[in-house]
N, C-alpha and C. Protein backbone atom coordinates (compact mmCIF):
# COMPACT_ATOMS: atom_id res chain seq x y z
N UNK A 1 0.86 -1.18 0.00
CA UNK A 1 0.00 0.00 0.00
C UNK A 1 0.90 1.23 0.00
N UNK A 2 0.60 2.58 -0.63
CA UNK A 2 1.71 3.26 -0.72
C UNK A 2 0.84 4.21 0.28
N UNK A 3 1.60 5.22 0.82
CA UNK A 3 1.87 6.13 1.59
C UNK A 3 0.53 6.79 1.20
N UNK A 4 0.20 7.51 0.36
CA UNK A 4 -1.26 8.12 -0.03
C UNK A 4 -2.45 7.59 -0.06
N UNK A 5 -2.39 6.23 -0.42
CA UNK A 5 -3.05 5.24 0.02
C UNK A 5 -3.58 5.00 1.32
N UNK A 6 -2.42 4.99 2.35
CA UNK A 6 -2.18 4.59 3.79
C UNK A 6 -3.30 5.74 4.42
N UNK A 7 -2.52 6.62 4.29
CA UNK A 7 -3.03 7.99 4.52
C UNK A 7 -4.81 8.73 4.29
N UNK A 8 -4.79 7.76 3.25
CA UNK A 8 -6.29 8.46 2.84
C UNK A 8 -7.25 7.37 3.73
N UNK A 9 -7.02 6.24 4.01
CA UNK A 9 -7.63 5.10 4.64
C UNK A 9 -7.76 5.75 5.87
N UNK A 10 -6.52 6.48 6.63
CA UNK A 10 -6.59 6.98 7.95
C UNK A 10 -7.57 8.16 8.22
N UNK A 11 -7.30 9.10 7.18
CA UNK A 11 -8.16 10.31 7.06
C UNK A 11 -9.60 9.67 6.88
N UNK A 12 -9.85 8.51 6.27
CA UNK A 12 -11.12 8.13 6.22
C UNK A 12 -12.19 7.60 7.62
N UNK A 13 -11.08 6.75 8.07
CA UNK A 13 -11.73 6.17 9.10
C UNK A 13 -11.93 7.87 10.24
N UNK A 14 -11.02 8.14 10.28
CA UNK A 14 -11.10 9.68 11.44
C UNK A 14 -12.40 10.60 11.19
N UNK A 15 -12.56 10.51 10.05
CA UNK A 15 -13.59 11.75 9.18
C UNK A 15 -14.97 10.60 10.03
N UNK A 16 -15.09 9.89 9.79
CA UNK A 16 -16.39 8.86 9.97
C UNK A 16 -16.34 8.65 11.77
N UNK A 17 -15.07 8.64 12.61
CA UNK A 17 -15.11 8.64 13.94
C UNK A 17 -15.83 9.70 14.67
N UNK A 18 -15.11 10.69 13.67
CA UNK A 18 -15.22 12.16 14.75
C UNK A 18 -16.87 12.41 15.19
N UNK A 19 -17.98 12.10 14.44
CA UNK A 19 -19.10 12.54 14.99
C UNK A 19 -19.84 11.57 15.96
N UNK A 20 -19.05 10.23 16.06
CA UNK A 20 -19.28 9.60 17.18
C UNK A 20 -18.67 10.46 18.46
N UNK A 21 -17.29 10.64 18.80
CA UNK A 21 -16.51 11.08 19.79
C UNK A 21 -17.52 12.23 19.87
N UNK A 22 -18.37 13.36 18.89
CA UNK A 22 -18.51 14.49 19.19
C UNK A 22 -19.59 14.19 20.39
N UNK A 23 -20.26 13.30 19.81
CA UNK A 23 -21.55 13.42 21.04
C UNK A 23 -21.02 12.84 22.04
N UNK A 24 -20.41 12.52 22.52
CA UNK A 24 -19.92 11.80 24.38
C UNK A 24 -20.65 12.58 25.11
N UNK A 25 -20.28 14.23 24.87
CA UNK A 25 -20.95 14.54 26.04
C UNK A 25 -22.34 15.74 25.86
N UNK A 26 -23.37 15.16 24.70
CA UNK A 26 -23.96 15.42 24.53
C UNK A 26 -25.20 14.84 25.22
N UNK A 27 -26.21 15.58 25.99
CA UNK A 27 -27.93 15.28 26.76
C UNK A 27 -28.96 14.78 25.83
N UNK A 28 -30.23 14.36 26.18
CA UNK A 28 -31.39 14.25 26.05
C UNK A 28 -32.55 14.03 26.52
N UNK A 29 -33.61 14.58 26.03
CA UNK A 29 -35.14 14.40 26.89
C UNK A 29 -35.74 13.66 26.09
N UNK A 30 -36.16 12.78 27.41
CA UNK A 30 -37.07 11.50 26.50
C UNK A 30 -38.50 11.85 27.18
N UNK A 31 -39.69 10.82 26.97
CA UNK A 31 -41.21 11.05 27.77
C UNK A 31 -41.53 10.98 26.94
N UNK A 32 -42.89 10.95 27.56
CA UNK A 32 -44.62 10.83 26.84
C UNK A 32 -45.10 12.00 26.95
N UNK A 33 -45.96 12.16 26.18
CA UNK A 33 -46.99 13.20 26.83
C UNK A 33 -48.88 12.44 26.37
N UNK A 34 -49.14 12.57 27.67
CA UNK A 34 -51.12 11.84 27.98
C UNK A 34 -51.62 13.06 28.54
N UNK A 35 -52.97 12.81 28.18
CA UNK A 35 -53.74 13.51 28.47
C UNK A 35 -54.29 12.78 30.12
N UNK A 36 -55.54 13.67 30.59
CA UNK A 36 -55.78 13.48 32.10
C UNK A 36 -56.17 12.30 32.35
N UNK A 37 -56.71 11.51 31.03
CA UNK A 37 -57.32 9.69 31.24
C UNK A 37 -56.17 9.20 31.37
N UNK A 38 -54.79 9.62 31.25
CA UNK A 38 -53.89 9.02 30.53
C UNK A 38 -53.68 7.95 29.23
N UNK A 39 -54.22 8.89 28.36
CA UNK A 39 -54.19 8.18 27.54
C UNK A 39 -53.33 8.74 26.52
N UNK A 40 -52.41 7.89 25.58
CA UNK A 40 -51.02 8.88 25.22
C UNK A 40 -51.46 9.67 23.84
N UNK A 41 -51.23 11.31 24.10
CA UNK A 41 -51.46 12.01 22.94
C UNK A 41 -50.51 12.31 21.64
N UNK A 42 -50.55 11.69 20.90
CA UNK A 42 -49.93 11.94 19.49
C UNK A 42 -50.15 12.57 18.73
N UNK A 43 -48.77 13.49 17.93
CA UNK A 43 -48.75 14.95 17.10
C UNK A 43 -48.96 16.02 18.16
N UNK A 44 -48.51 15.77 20.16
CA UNK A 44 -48.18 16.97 20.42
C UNK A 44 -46.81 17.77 20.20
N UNK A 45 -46.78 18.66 20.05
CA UNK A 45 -44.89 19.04 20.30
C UNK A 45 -44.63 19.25 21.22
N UNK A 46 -43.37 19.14 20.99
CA UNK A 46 -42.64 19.14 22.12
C UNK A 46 -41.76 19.95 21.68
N UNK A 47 -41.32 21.38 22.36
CA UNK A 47 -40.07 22.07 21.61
C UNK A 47 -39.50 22.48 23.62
N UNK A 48 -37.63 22.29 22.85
CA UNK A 48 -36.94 22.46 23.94
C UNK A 48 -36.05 23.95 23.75
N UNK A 49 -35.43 24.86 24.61
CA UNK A 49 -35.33 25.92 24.37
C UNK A 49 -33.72 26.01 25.28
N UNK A 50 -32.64 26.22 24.81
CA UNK A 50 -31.48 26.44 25.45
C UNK A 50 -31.77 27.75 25.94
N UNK A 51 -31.60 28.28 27.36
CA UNK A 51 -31.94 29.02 28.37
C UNK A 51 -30.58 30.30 28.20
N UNK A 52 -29.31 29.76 27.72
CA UNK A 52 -28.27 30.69 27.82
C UNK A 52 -28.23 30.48 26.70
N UNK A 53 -28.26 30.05 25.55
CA UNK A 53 -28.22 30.37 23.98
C UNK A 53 -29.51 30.86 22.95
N UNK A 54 -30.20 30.22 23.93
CA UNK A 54 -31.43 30.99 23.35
C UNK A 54 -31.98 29.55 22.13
N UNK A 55 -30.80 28.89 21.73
CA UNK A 55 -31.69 28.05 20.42
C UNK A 55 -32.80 27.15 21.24
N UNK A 56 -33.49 26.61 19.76
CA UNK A 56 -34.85 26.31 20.03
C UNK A 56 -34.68 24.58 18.91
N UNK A 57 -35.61 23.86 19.53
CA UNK A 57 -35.86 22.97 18.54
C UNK A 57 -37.18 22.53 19.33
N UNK A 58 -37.87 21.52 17.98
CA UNK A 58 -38.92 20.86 18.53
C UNK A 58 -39.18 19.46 17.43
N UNK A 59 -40.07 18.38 18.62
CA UNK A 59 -40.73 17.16 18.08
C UNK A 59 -41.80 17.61 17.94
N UNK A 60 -42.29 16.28 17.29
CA UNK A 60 -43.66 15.81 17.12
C UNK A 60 -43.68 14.15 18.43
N UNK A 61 -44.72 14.34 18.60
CA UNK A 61 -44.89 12.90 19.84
C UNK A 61 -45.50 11.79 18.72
N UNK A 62 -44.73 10.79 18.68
CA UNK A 62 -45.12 9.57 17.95
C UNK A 62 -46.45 9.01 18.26
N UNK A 63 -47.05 7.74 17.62
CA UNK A 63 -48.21 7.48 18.18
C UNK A 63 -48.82 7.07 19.49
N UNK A 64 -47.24 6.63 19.85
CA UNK A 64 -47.70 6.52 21.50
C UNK A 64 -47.34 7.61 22.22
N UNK A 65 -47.36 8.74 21.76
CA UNK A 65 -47.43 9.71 22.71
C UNK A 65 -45.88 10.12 23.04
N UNK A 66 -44.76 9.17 22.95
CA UNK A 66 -43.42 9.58 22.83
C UNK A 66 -42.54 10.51 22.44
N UNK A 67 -41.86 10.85 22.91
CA UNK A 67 -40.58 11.78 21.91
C UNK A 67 -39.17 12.00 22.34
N UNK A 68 -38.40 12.47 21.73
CA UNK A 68 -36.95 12.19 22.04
C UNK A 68 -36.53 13.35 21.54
N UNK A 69 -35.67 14.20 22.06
CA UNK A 69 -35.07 15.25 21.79
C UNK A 69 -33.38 15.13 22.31
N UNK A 70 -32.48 14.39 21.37
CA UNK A 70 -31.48 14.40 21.81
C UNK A 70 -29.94 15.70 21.46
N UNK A 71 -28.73 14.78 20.97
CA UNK A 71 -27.76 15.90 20.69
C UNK A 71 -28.10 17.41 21.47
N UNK A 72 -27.96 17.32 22.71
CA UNK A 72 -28.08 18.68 23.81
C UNK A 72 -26.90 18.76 24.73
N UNK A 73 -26.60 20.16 24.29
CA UNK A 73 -25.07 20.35 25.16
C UNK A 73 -25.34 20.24 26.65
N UNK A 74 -24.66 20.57 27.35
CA UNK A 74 -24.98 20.47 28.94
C UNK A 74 -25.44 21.44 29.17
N UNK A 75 -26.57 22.11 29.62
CA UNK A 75 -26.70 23.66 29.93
C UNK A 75 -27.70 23.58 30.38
N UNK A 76 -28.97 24.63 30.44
CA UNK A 76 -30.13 24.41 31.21
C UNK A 76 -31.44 25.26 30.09
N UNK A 77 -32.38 24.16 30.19
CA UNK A 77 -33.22 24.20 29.08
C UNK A 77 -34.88 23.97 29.61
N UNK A 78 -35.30 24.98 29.08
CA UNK A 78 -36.53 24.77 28.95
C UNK A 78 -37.64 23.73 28.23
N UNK A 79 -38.53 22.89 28.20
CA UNK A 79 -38.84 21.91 27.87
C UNK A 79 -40.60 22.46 27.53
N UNK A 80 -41.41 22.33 26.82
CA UNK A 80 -42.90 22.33 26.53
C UNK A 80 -43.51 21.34 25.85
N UNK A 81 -44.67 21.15 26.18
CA UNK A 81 -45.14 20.46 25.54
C UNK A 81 -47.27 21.41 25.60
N UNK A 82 -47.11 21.17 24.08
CA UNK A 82 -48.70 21.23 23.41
C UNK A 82 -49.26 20.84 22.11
N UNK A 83 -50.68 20.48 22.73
CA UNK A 83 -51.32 20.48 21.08
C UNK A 83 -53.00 21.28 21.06
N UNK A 84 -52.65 21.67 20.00
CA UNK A 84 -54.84 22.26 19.91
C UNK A 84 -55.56 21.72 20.64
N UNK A 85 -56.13 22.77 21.78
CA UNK A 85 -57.52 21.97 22.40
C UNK A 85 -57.16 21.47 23.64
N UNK A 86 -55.45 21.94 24.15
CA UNK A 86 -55.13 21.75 25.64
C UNK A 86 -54.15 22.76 26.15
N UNK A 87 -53.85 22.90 27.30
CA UNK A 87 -53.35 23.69 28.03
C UNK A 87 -51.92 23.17 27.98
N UNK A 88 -50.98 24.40 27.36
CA UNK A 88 -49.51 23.70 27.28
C UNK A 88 -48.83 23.50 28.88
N UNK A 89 -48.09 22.99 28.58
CA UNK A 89 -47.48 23.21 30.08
C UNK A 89 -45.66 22.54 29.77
N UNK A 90 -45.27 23.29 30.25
CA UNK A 90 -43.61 23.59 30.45
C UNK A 90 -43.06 23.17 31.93
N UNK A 91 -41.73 22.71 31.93
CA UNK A 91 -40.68 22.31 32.81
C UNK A 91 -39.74 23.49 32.21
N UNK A 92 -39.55 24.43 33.42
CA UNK A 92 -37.98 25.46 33.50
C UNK A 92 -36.91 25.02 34.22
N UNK A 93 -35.95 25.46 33.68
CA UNK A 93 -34.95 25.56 34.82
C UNK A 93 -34.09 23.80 34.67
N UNK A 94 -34.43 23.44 33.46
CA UNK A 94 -34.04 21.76 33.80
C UNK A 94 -32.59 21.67 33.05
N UNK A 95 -31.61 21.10 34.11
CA UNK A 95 -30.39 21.52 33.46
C UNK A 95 -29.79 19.87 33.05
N UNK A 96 -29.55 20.08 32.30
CA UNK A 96 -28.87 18.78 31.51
C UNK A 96 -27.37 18.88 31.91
N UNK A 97 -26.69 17.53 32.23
CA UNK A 97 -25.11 17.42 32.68
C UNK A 97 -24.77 16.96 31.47
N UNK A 98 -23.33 16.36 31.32
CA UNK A 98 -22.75 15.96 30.12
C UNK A 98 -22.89 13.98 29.99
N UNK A 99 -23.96 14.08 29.11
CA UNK A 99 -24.03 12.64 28.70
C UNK A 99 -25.77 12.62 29.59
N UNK A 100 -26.44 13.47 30.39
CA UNK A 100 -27.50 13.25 30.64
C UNK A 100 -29.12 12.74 29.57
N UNK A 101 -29.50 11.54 29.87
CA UNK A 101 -30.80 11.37 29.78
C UNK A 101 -31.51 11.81 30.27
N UNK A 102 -32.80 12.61 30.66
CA UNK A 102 -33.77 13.21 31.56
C UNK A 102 -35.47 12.78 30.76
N UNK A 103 -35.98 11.47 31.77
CA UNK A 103 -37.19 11.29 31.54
C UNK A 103 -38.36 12.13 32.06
N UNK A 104 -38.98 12.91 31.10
CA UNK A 104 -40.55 14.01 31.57
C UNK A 104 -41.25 13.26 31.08
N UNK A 105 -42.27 13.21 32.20
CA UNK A 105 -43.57 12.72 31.35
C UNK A 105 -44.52 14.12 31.25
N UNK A 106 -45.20 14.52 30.14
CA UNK A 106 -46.04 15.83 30.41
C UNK A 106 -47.65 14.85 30.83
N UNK A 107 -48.65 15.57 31.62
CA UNK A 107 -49.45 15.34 31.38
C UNK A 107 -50.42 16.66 30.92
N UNK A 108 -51.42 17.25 29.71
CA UNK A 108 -52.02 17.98 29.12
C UNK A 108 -53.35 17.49 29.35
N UNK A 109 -54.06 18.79 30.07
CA UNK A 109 -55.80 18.49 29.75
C UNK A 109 -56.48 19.62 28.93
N UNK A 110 -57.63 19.23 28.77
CA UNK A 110 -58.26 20.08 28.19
C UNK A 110 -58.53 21.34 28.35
N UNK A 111 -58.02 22.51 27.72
CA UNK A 111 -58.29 23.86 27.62
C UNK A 111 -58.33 24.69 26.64
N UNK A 112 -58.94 26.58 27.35
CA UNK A 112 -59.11 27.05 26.49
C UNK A 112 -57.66 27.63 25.73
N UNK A 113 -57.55 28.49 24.47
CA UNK A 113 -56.03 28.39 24.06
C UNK A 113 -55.19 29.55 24.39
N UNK A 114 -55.89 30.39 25.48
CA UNK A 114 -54.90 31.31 26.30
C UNK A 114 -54.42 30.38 27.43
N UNK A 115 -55.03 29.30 27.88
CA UNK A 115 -54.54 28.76 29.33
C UNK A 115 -53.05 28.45 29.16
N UNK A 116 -52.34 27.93 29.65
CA UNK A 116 -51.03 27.10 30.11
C UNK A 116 -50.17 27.28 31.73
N UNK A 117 -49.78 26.11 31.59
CA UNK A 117 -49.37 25.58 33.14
C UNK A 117 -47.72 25.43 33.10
N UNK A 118 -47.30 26.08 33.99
CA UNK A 118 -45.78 26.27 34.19
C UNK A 118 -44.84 25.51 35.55
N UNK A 119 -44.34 24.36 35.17
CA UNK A 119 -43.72 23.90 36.37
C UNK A 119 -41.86 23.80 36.35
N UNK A 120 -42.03 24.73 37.44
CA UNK A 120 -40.31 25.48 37.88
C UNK A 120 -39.72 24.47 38.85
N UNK A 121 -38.91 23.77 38.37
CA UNK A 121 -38.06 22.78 38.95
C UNK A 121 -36.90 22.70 38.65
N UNK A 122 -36.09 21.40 39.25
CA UNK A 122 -34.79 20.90 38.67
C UNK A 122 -34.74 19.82 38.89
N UNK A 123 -33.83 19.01 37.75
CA UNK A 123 -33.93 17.53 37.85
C UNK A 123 -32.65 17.05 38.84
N UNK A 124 -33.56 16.11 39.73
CA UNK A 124 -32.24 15.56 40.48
C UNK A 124 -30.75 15.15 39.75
N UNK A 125 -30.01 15.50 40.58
CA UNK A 125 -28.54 15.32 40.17
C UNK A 125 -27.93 13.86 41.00
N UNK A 126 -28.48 12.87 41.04
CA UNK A 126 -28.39 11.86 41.97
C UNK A 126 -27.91 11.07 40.91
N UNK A 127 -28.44 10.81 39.85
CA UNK A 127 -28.13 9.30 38.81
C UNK A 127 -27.74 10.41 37.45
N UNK A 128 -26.90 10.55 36.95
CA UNK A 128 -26.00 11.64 36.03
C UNK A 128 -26.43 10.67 34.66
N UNK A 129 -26.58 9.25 34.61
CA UNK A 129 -27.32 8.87 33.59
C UNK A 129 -28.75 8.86 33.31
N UNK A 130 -29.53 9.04 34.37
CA UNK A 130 -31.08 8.96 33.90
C UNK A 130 -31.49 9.63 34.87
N UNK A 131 -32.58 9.80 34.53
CA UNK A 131 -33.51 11.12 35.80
C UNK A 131 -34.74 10.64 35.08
N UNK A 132 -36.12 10.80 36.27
CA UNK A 132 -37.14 10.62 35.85
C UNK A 132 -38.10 11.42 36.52
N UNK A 133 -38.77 12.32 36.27
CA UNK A 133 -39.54 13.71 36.66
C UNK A 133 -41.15 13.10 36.30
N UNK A 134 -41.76 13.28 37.02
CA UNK A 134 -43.39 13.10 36.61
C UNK A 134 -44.39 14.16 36.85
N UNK A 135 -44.44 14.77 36.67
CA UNK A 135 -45.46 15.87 37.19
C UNK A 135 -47.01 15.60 36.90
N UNK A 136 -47.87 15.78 37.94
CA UNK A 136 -49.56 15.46 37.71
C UNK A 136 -49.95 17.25 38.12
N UNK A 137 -50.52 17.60 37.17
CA UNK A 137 -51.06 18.99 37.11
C UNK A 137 -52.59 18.78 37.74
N UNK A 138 -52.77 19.25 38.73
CA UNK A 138 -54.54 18.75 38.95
C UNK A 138 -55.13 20.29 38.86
């Protein structure tokens, strides 16, 4: 194998590594979101909001009501969840560590479309791989 050869094989495999290594210490929010029967609502969003950068992204909740919002730096982020015909409701203040999972479950009931419900917390720092938050809005 000659030298350029060698070389381009190395540059290859590195080019294809690097976006594994990038995420190590990248977060994510997993959960459902149900309504008050609990029953799981699908096509709510879910958009998460970096608190010191300001960016924004958002899901859609699969048919079971699921969603996943991963690739999140460590920092502290705001979390929502809504759909037409309910009262959104948000988790503040929820700070993601490096390599954190953080399970929310939302629960959404029925309202009018000025309402929404705001819950100011923080996720325990006890298990740095998983966290699991439940909130019941009554």
């Amino acid at each position: 194998m000659t030298f350029r050869k060698w070389l381009a094989a190395i540059l290859f495999v590195a080019a294809g590594a690097a976006p594994a290594f990038a995420q190590v210490d990248q977060g994510r929010f997993t959960g459902t979101v149900r309504d008050q029967t609990n029953a799981f609502v699908a096509g709510a969003t879910v958009k998460v909001k970096n608190e010191r950068t300001g960016e924004e992204r958002s899901v859609i909740t699969n048919q079971d009501g699921h969603f996943l919002i991963g690739s999140l730096k460590p920092s502290t982020y705001t979390i929502r969840a809504e759909k037409d015909g309910f009262a959104a409701i948000e988790y503040t203040n929820m700070t993601v560590a490096v390599g954190q999972e953080l399970n929310l479950d939302f629960e959404i009931k029925p309202a009018g479309v000025q309402e929404a419900v705001t819950v100011i917390g923080t996720a325990p720092v006890l298990d740095v791989s998983s966290a699991h938050i439940g909130v019941n809005v009554s």
